[in-house]
N, C-alpha and C. Protein backbone atom coordinates (compact mmCIF):
# COMPACT_ATOMS: atom_id res chain seq x y z
N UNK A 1 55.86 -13.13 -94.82
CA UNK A 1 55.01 -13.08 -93.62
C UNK A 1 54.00 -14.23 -93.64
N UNK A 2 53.75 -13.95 -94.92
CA UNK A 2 52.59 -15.29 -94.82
C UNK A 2 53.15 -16.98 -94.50
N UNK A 3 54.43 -17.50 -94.75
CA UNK A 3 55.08 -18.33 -94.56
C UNK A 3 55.89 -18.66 -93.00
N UNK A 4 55.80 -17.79 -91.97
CA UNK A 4 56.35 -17.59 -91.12
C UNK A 4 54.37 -17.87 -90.30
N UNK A 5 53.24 -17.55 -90.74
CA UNK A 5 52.06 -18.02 -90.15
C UNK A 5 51.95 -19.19 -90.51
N UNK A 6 52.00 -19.53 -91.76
CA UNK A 6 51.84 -21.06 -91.82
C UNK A 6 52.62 -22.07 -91.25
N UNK A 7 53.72 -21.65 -91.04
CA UNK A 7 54.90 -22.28 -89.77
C UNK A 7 54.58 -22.41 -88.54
N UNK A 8 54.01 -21.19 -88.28
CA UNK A 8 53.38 -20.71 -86.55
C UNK A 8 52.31 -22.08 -87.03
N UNK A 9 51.37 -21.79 -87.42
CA UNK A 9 49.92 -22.93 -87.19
C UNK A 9 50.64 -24.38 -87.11
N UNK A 10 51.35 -24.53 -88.33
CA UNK A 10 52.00 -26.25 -88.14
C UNK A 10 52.34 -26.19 -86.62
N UNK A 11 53.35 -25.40 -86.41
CA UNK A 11 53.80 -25.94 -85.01
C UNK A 11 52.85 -25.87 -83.79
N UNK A 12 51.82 -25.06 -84.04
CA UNK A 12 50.59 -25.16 -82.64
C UNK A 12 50.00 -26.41 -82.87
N UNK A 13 49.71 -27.06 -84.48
CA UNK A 13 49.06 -28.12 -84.59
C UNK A 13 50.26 -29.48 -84.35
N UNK A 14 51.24 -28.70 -84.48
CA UNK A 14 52.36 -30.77 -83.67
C UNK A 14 51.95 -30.28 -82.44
N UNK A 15 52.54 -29.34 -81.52
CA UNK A 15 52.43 -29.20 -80.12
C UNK A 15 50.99 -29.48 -79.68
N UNK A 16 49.65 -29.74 -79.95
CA UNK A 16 48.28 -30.29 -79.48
C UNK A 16 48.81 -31.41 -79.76
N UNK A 17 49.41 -32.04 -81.13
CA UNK A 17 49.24 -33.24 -81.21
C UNK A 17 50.22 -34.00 -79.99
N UNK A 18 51.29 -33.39 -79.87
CA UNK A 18 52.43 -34.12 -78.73
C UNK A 18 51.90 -33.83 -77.61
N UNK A 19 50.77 -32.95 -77.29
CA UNK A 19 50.30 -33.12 -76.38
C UNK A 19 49.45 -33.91 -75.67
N UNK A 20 48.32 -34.07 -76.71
CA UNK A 20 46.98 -34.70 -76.93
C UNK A 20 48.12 -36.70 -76.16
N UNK A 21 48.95 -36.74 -77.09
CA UNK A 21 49.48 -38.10 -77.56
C UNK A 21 50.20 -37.95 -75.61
N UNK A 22 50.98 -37.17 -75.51
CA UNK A 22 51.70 -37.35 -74.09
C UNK A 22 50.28 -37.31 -72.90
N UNK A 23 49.24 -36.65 -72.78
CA UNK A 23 48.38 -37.15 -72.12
C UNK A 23 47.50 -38.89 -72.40
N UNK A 24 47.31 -38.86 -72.95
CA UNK A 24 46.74 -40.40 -73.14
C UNK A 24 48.16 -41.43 -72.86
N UNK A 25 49.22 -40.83 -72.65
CA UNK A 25 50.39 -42.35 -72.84
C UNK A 25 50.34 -42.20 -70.84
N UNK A 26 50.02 -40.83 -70.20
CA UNK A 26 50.43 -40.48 -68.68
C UNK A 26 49.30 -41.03 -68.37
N UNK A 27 47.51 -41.17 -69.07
CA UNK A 27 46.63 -42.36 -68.18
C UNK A 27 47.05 -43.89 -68.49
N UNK A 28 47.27 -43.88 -69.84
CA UNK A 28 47.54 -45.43 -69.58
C UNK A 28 49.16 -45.91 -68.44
N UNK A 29 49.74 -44.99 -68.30
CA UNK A 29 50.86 -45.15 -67.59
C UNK A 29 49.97 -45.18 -66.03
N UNK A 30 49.18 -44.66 -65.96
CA UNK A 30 48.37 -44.17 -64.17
C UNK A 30 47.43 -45.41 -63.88
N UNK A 31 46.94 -46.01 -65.03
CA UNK A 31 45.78 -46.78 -65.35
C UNK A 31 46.61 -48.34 -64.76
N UNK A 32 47.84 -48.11 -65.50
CA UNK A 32 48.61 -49.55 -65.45
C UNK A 32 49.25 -49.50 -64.02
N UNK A 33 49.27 -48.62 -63.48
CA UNK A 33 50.05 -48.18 -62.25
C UNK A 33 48.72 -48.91 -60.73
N UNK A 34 47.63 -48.32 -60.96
CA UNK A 34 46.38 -48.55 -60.42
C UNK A 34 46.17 -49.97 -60.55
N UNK A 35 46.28 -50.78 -61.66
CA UNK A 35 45.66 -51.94 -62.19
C UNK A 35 47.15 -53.06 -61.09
N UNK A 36 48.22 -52.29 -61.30
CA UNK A 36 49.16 -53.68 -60.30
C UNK A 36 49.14 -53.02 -58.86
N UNK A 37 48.88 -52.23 -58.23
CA UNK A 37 48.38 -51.41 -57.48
C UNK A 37 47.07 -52.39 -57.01
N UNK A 38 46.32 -52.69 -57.73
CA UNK A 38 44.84 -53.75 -56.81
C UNK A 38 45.41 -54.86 -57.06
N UNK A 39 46.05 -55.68 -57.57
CA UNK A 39 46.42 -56.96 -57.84
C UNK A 39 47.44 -57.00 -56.56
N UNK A 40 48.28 -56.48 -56.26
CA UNK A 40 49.18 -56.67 -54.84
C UNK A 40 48.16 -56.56 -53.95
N UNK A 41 47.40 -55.98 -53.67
CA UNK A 41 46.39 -56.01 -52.53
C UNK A 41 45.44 -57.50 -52.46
């Protein structure tokens, strides 16, 4: 039991991290989107 929690926590702590990491890659993707977005104008 105790090995099946320490499994559970690893995987809540990748899933923040793939999260944390997939939000910051969707602003710089929005950021870069915005930035050629004023340059055509």
């Amino acid at each position: 039991m105790r090995l099946y929690r320490c499994f559970r926590g690893a995987f809540i702590l990748l899933t923040v991290k793939v999260g944390k990491t997939s939000l910051s890659m969707m602003k710089v993707v929005l950021f870069a989107v915005e930035v050629r977005r004023k340059s055509e104008h």
